[in-house]
N, C-alpha and C. Protein backbone atom coordinates (compact mmCIF):
# COMPACT_ATOMS: atom_id res chain seq x y z
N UNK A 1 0.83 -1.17 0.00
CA UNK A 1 0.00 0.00 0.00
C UNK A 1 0.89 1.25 0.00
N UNK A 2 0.49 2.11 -0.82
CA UNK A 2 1.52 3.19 -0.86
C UNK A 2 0.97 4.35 0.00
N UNK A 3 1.73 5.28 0.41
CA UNK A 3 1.61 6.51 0.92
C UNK A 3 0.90 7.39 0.38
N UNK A 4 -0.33 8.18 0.75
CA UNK A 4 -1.11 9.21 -0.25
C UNK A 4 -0.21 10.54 0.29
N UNK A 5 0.20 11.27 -0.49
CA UNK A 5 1.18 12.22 -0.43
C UNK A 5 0.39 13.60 0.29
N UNK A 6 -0.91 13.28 -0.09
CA UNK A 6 -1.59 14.81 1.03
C UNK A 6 -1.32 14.18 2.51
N UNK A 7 -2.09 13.03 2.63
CA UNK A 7 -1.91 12.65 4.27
C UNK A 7 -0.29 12.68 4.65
N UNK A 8 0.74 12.52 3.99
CA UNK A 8 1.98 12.77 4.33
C UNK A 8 2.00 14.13 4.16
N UNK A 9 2.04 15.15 3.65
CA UNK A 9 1.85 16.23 3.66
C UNK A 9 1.22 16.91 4.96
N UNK A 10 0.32 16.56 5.11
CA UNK A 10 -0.87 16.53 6.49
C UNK A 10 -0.35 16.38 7.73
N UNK A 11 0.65 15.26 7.79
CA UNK A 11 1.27 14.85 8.95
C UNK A 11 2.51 16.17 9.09
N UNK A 12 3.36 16.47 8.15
CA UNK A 12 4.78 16.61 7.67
C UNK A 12 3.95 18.59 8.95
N UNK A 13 2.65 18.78 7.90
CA UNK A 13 2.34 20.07 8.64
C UNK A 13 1.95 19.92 10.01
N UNK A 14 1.24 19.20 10.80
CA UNK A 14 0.79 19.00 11.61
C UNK A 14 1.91 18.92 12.48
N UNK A 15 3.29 18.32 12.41
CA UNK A 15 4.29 18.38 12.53
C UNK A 15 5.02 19.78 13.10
N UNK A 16 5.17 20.05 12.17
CA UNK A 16 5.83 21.60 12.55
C UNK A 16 4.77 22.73 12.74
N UNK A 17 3.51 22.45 12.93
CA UNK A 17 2.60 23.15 13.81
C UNK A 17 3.09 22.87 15.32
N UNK A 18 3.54 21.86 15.16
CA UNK A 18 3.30 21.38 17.09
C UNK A 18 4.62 21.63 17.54
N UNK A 19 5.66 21.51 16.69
CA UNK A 19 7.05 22.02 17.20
C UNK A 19 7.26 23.67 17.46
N UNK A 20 6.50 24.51 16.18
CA UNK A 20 6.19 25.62 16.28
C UNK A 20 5.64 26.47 17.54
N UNK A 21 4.61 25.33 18.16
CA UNK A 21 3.69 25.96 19.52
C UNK A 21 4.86 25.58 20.70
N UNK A 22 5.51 24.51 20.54
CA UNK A 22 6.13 24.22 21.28
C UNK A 22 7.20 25.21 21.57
N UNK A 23 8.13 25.80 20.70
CA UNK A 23 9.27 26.67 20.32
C UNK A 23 8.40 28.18 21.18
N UNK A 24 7.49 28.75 20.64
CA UNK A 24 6.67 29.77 21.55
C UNK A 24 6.25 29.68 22.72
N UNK A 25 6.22 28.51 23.45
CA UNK A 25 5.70 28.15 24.81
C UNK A 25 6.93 28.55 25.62
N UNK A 26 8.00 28.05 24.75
CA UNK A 26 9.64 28.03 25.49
C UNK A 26 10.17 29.39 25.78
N UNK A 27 9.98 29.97 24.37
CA UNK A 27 9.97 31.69 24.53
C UNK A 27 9.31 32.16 25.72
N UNK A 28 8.26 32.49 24.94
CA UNK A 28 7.60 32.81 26.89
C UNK A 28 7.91 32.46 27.97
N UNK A 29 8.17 31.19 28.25
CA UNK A 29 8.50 31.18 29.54
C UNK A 29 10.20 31.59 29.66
N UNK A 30 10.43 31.95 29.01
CA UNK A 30 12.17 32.58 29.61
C UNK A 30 11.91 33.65 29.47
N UNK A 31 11.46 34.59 30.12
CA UNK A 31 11.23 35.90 30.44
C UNK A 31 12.53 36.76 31.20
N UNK A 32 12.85 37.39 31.47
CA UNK A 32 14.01 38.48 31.59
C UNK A 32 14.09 38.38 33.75
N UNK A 33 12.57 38.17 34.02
CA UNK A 33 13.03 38.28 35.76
C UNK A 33 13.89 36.78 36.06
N UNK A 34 13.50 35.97 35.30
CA UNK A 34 13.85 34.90 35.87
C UNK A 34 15.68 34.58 36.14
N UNK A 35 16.51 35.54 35.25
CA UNK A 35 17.63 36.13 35.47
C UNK A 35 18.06 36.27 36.74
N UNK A 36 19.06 36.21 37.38
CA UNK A 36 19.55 37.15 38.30
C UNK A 36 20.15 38.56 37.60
N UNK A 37 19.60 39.54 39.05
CA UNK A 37 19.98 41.10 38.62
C UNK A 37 21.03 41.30 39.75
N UNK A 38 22.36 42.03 39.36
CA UNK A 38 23.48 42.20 40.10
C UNK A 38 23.18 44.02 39.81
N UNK A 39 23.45 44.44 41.23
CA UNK A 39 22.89 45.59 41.51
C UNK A 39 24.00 46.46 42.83
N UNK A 40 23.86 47.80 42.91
CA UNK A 40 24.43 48.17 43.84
C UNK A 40 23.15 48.15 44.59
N UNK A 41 23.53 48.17 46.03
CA UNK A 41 21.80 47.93 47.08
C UNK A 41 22.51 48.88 48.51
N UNK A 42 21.33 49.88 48.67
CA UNK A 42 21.49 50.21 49.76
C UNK A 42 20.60 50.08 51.30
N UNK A 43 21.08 49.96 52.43
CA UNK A 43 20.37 49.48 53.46
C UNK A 43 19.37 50.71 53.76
N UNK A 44 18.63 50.73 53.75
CA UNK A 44 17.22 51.23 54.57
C UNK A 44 16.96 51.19 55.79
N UNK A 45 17.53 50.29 56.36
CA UNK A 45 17.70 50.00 58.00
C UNK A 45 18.62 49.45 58.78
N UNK A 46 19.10 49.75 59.55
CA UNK A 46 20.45 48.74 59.87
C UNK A 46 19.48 46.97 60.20
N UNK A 47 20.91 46.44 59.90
CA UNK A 47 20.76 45.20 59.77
C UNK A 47 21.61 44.25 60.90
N UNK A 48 21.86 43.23 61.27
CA UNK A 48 22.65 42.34 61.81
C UNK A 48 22.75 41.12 61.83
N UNK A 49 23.84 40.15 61.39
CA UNK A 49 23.61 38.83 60.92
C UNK A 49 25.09 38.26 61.57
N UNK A 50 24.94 36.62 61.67
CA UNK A 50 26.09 35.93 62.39
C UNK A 50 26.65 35.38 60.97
N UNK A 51 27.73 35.73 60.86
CA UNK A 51 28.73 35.48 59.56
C UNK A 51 30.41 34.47 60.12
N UNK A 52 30.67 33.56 59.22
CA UNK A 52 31.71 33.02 59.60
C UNK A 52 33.30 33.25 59.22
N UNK A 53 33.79 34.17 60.08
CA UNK A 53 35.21 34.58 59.81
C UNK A 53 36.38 33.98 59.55
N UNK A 54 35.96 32.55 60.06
CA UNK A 54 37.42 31.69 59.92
C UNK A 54 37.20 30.44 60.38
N UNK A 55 36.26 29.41 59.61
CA UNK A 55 36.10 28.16 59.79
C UNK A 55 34.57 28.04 60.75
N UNK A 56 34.89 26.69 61.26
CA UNK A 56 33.14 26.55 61.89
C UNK A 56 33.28 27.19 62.98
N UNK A 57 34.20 27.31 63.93
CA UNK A 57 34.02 28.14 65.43
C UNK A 57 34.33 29.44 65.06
N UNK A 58 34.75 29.71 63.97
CA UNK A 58 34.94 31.41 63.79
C UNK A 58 33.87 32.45 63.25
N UNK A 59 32.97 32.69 64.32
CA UNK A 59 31.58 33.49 63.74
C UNK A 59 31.58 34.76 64.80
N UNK A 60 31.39 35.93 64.07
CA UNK A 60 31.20 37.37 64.33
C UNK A 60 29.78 37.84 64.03
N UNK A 61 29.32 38.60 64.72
CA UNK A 61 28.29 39.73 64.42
C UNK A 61 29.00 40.79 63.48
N UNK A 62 27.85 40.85 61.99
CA UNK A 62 28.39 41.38 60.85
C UNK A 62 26.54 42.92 60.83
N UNK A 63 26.95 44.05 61.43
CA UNK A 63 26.11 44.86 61.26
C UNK A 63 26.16 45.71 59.86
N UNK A 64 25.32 46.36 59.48
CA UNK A 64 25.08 47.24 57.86
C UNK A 64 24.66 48.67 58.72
N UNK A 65 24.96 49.63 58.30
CA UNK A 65 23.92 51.38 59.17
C UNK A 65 23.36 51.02 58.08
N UNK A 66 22.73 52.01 57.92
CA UNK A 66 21.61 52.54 57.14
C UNK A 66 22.45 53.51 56.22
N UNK A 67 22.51 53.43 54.94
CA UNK A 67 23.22 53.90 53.60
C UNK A 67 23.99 53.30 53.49
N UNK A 68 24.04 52.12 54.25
CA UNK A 68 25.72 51.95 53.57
C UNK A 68 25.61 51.17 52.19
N UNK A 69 26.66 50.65 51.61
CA UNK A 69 26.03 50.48 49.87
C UNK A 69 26.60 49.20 49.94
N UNK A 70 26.10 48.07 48.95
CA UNK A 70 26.78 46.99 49.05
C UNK A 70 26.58 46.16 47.77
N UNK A 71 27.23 45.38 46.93
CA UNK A 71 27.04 44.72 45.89
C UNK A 71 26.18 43.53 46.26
N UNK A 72 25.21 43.23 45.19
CA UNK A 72 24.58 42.01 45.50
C UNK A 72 23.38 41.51 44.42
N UNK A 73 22.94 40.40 44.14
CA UNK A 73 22.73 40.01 43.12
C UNK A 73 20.91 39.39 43.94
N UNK A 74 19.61 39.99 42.84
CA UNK A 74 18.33 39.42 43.11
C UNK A 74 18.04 38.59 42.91
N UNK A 75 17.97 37.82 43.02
CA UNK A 75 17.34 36.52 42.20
C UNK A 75 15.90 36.04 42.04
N UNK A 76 15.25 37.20 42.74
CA UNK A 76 13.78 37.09 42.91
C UNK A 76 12.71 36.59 43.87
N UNK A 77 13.43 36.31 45.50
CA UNK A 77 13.07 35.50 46.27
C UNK A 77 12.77 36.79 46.97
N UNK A 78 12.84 36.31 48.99
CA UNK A 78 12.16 37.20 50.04
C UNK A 78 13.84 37.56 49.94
N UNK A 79 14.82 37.14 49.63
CA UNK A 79 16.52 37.91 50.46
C UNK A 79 16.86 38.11 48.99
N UNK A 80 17.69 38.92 49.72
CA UNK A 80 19.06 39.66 48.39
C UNK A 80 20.31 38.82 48.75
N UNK A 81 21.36 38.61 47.86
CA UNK A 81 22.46 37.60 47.92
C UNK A 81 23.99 39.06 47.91
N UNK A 82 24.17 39.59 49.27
CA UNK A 82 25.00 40.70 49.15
C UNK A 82 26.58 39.96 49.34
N UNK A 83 27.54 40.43 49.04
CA UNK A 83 28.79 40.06 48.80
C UNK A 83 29.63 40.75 49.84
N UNK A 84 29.76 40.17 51.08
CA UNK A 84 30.98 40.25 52.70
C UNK A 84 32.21 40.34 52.12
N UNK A 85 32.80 39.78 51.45
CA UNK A 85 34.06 39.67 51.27
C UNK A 85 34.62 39.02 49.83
N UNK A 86 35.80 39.38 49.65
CA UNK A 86 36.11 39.25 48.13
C UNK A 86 36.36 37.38 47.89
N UNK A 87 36.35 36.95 47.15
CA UNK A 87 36.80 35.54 46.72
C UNK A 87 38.38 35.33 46.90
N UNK A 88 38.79 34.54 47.51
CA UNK A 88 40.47 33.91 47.86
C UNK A 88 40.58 32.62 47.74
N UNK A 89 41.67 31.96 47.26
CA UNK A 89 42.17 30.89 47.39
C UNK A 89 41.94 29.91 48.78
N UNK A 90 42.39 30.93 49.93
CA UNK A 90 41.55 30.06 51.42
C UNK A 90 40.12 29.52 51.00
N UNK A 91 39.07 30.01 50.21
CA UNK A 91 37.89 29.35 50.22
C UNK A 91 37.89 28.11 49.09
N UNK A 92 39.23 28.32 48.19
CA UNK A 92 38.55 26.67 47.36
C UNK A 92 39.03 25.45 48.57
N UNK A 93 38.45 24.50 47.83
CA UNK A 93 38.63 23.01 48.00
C UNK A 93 37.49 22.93 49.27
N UNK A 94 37.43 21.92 49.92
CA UNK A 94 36.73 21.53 51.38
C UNK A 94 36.98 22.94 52.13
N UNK A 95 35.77 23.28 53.02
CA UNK A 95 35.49 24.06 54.12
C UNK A 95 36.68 24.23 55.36
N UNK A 96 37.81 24.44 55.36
CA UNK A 96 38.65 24.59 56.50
C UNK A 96 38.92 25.84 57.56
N UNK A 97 39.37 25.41 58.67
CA UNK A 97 39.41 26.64 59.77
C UNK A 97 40.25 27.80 58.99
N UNK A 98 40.64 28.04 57.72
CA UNK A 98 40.57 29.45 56.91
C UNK A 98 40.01 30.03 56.53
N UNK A 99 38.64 29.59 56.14
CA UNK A 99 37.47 29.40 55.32
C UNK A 99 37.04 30.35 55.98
N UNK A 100 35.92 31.54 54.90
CA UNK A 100 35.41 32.67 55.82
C UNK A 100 34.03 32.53 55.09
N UNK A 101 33.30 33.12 55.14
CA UNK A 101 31.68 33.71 54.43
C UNK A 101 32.15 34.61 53.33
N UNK A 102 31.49 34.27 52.38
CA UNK A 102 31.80 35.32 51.56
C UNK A 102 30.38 35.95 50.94
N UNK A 103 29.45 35.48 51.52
CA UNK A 103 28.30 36.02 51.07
C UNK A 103 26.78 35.70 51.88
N UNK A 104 26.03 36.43 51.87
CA UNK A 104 24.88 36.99 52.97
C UNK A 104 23.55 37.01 52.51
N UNK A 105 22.97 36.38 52.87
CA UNK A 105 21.51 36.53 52.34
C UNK A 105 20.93 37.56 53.52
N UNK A 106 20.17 38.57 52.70
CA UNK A 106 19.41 39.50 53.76
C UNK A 106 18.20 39.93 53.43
N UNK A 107 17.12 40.02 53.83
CA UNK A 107 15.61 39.97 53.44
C UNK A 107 15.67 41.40 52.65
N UNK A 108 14.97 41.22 51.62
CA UNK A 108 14.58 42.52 51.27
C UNK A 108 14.17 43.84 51.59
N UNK A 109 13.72 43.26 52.65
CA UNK A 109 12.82 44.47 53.18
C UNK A 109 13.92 45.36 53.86
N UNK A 110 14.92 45.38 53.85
CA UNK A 110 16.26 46.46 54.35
C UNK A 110 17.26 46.94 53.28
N UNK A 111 16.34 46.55 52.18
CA UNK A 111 17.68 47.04 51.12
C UNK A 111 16.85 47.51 49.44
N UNK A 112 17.25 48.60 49.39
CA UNK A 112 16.82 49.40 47.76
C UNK A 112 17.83 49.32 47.40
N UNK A 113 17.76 49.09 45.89
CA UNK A 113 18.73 49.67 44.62
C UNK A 113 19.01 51.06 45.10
N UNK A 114 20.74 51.46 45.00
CA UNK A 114 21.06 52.61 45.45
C UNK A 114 21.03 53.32 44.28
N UNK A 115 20.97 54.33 44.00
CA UNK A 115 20.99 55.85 43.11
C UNK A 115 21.89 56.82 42.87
C-alpha cells in the first residue's frame, strides 16, 4: 500500500505546527526576571547577621547602618544575595578553619537599589 502524499503532507504540517507551539511556549516562559539582577543595594535599615570569619568556630556579628552600599545580586526570592568579602584561594577546596563567608543573604525588606 503506498503513501497518499496529502496525508503525508498533512502529517509533515501538523508536525511543525506542534514544534512551532512548542518553540513559543519556550519563549515565553524565559522571560528576563527569571535572570539574576546584580545591583548596587542600599540598606534602609540597619541590619545584623552571624557570619563566619574563619572556619566553623569562627563566627562574628556582621552589622550594615543605614546607607551603607553593598554589591549584591536578586534573584527574585524574600533575600538579596549581598557580597561580605572578596573571593580567595583560602575558600577553594573543602570548608577549612581558613574558610570565611563570603556572602549573605538579607531579606529585602532592608535594602533598595542605590541611586
Amino acid at each position: 500500500m503506498k503513501n497518499n502524499p496529502s496525508i503525508t503532507n498533512l502529517k509533515k504540517r501538523s508536525n511543525l505546527i506542534f514544534v512551532l507551539h512548542l518553540l513559543v511556549l519556550f519563549v515565553i516562559s524565559c522571560n528576563k526576571e527569571d535572570t539574576p539582577q546584580h545591583y548596587e543595594f542600599k540598606f534602609i535599615e540597619e541590619y545584623c547577621d552571624v557570619v563566619t570569619v574563619g572556619g566553623v568556630v569562627g563566627i562574628a556579628d556582621k552589622c550594615f547602618e543605614v546607607g551603607e552600599i553593598v554589591s549584591g545580586t536578586d534573584y527574585g526570592g524574600k533575600t538579596i544575595t549581598i557580597r561580605i568579602a572578596e573571593h580567595s584561594n583560602l575558600n577553594e577546596g573543602p570548608p577549612s578553619s581558613a574558610s570565611y563567608q563570603e556572602f549573605l543573604e538579607v531579606p529585602r525588606d532592608y535594602l533598595k537599589i542605590a541611586e
